[in-house]
C-alpha atoms as a PDB file:
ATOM      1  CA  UNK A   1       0.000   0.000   0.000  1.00  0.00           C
ATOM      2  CA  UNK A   2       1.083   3.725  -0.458  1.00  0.00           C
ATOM      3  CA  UNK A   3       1.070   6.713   1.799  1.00  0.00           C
ATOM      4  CA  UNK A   4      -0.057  10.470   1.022  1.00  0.00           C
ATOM      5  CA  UNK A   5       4.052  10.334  -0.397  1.00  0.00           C
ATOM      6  CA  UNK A   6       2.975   7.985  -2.873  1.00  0.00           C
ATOM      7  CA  UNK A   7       5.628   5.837  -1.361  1.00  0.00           C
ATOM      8  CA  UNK A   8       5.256   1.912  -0.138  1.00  0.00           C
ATOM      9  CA  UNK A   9       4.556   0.487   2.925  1.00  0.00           C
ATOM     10  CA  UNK A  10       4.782  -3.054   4.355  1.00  0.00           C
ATOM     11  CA  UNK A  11       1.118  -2.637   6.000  1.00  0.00           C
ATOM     12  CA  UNK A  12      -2.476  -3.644   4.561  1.00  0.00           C
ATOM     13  CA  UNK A  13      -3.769  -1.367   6.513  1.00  0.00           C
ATOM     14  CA  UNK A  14      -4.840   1.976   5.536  1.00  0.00           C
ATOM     15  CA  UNK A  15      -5.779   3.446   9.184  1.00  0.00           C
ATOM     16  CA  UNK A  16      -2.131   2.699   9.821  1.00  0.00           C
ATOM     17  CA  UNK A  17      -1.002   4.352   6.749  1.00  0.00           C
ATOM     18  CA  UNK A  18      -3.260   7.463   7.395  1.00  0.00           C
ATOM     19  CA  UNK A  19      -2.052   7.751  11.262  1.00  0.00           C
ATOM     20  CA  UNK A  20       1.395   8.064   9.867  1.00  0.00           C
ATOM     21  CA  UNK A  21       0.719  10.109   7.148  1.00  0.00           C
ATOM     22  CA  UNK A  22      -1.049  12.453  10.222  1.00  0.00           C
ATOM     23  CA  UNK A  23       1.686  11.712  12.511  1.00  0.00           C
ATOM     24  CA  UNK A  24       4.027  13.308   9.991  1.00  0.00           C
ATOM     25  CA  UNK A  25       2.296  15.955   9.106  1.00  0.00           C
ATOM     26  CA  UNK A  26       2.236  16.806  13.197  1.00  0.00           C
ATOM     27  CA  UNK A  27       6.373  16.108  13.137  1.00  0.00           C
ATOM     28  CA  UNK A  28       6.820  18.640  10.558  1.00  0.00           C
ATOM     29  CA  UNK A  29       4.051  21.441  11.871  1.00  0.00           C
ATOM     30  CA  UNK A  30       5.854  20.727  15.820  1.00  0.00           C
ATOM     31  CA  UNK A  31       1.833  19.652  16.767  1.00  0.00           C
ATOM     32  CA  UNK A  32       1.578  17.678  20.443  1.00  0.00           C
ATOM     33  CA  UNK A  33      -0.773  15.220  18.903  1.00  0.00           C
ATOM     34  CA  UNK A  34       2.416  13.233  16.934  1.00  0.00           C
ATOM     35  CA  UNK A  35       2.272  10.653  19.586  1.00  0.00           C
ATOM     36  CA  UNK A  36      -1.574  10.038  19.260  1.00  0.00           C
ATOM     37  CA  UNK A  37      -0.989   9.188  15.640  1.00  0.00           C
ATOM     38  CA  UNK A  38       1.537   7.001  16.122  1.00  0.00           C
ATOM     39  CA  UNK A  39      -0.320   4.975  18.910  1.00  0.00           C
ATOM     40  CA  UNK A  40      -3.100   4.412  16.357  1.00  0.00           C
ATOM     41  CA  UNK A  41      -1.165   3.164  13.738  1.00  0.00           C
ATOM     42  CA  UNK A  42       0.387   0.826  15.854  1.00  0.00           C
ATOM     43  CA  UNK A  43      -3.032  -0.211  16.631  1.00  0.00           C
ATOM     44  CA  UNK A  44      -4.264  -0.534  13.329  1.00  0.00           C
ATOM     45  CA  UNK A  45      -0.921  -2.247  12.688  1.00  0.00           C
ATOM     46  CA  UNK A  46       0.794  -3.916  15.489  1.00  0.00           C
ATOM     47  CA  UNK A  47       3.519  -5.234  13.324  1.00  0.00           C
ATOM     48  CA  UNK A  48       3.840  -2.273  11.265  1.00  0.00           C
ATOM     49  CA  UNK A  49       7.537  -1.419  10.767  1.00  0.00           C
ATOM     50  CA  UNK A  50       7.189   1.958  10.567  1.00  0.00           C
ATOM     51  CA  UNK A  51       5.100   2.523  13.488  1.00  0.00           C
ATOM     52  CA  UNK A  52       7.459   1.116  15.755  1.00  0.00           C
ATOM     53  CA  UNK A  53      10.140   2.767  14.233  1.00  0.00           C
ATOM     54  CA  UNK A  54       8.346   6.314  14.655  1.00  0.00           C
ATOM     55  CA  UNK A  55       7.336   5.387  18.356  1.00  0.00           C
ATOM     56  CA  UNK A  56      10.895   4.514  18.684  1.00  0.00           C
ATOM     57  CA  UNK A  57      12.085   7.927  17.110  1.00  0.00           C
ATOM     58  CA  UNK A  58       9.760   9.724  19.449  1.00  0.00           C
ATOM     59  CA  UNK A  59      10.650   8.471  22.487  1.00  0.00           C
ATOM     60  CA  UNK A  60      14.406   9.048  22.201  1.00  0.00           C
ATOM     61  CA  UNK A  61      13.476  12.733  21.344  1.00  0.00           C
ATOM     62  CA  UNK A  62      12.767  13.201  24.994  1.00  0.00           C
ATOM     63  CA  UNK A  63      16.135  12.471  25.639  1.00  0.00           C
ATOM     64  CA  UNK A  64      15.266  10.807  28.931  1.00  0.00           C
ATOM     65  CA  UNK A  65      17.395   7.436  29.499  1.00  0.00           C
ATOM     66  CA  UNK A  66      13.691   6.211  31.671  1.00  0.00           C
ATOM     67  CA  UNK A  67      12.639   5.438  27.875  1.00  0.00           C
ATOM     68  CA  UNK A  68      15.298   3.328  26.624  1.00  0.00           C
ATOM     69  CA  UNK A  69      13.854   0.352  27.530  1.00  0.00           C
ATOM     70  CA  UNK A  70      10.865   1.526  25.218  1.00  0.00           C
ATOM     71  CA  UNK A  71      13.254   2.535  22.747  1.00  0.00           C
ATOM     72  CA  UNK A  72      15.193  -1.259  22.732  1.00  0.00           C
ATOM     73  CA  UNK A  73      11.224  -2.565  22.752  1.00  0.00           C
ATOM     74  CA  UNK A  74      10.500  -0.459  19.589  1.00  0.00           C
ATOM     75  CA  UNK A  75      13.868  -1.841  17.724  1.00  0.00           C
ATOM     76  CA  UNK A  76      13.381  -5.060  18.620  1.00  0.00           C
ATOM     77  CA  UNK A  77       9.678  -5.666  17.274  1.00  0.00           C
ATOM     78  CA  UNK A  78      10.732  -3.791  14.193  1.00  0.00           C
ATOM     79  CA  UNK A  79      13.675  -5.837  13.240  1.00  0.00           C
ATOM     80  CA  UNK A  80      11.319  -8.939  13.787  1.00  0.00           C
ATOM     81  CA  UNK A  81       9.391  -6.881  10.601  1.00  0.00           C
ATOM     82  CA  UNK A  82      12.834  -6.439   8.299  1.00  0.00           C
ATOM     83  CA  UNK A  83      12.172  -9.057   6.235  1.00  0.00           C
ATOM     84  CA  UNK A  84       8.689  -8.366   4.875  1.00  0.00           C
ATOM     85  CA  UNK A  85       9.558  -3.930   4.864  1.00  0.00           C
ATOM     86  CA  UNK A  86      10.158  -1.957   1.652  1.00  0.00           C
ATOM     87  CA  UNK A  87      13.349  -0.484   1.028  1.00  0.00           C
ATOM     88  CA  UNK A  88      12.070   2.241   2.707  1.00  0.00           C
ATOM     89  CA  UNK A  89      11.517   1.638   6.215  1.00  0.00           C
END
């Protein structure tokens, strides 16, 4: 499937692919709601690659070491996803 990018996505689900199209959009405008988007496309998608990669991202922009067990969480479930992700992710 393809985001608002026109770009792939190793999802079938379009909620997910719209909550990270939104959760971009937020990154880019600085919005508080980035987080929100990301939680829904993780659950519209648990296995989504990209999702867990952006709540990954996120959490180690609060440069707080309390998250880097999230953070290691994140990696791990999205390596589990390599082999089925486009180029991309």
């Amino acid at each position: 499937m393809r985001d608002a990018l026109d770009l792939d996505l190793a999802t079938g689900s379009r909620a997910c692919i719209d909550a990270l199209d939104a959760a971009r959009t937020s990154l880019r405008g600085f919005r508080a709601d980035m987080a929100l988007h990301a939680k829904a496309a993780l659950a519209a998608d648990p296995d989504c690659v990209l999702a867990h990669v952006l709540r990954g991202s996120m959490a180690m922009l609060l440069s707080n070491v309390a998250v880097l067990d999230g953070v290691d969480r994140s990696i791990a479930v999205a390596a589990r996803g390599v082999g089925r992700a486009t180029p991309r992710e």
